[in-house]
Protein backbone atom coordinates (compact mmCIF):
# COMPACT_ATOMS: atom_id res chain seq x y z
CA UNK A 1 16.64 0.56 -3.95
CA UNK A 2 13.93 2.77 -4.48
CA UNK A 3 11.45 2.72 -6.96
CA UNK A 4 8.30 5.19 -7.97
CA UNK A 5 4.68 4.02 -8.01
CA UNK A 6 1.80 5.78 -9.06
CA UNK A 7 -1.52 5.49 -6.79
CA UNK A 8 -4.44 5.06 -8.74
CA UNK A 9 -8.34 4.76 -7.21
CA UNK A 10 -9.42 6.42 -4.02
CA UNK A 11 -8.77 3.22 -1.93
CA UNK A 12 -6.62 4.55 0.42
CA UNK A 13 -7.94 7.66 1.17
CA UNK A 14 -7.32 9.92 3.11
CA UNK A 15 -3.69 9.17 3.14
CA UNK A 16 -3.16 8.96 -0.61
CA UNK A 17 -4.88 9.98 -2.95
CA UNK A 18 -5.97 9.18 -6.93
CA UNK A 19 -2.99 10.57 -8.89
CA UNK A 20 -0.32 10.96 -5.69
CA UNK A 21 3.32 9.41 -6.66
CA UNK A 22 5.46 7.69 -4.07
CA UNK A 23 8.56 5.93 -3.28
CA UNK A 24 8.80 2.94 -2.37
CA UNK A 25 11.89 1.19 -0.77
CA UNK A 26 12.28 -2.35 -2.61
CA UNK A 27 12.48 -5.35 -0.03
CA UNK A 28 12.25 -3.02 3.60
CA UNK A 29 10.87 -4.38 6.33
CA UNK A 30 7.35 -4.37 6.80
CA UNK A 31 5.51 -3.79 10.37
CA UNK A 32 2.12 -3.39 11.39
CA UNK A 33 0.62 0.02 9.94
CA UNK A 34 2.65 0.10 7.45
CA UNK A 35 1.75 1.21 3.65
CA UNK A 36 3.20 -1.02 1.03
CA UNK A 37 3.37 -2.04 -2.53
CA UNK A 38 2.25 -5.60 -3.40
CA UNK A 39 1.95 -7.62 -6.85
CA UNK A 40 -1.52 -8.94 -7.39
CA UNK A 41 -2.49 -10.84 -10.65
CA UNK A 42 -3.95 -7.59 -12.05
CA UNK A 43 -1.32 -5.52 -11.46
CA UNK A 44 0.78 -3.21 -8.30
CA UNK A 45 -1.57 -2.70 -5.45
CA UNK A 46 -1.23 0.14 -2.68
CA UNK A 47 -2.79 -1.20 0.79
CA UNK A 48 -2.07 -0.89 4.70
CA UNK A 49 -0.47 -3.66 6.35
CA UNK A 50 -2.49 -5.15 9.00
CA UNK A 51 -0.49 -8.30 10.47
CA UNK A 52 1.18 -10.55 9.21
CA UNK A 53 -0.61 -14.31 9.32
CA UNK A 54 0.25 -17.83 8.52
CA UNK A 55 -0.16 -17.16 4.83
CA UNK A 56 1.51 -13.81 4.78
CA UNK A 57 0.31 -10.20 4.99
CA UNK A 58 -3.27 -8.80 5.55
CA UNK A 59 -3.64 -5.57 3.37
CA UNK A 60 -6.51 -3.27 3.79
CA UNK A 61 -7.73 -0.20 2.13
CA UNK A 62 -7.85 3.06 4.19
CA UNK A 63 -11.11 3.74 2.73
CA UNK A 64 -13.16 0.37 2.28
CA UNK A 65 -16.07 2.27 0.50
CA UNK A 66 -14.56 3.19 -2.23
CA UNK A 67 -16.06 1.69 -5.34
CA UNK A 68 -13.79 -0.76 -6.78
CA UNK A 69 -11.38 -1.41 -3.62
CA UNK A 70 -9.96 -4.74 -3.63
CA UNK A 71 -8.02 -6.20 -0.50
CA UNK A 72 -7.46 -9.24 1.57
CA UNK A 73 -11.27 -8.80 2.09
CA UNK A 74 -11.72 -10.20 -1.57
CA UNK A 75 -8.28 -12.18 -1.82
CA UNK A 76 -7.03 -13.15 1.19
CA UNK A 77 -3.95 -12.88 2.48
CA UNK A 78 -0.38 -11.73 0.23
CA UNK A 79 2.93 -13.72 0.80
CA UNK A 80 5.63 -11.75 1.98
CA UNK A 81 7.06 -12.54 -1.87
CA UNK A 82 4.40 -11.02 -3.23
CA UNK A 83 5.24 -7.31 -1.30
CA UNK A 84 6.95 -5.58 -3.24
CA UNK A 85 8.11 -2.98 -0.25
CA UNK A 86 7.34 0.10 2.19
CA UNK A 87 6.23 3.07 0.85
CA UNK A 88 8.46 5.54 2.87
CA UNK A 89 7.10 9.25 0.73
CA UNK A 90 4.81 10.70 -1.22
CA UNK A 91 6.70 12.95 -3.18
CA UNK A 92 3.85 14.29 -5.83
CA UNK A 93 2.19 16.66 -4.95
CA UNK A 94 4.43 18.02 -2.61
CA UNK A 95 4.23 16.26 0.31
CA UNK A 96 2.15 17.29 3.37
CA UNK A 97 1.54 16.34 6.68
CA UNK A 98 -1.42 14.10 5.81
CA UNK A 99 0.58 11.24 4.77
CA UNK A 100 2.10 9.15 7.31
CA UNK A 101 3.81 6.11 5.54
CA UNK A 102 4.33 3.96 8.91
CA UNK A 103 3.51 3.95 12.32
């Protein structure tokens, strides 16, 4: 199943940016590299998949700068219940070759 999500902040740039919309494929499997959608308590988060520990995923931000940009930096890591699944296109605006969803 696939469902839309709509990034929001500039955590991940340059991949994705403030304002991109992509689609994300509901319970894929997640490797290394990967970008995915995960709940947090304050909402859908859009991170890089880093490895998967003990206690689930490490996400990161593409752009750890950016003002605001939470992560497993600030929370630790997110159980694999708690990913919501793989982002596998950016389909607004039309896609370029800057995004690469997965390695």
């Amino acid at each position: 199943m696939l469902t839309a999500v709509h990034v929001s902040g500039d955590s991940m740039l340059p991949a994705l940016r403030h304002g991109d919309w992509l689609l994300v494929r509901r319970g894929a499997a997640v490797r290394p590299g990967d970008v995915v959608v995960a709940r947090r308590p304050h909402g859908l988060i859009v991170k890089r998949a880093w490895r998967l520990t003990g206690e689930g995923w490490w996400l990161e931000s593409d752009n750890q700068s950016a003002p605001g940009r939470q992560d497993s930096w600030d929370f630790g890591a997110v159980p694999e219940t708690e990913i919501v699944g793989r982002v596998v296109l950016r389909y607004w605006p039309r896609p370029t070759a800057r995004f690469r969803p997965s390695r």
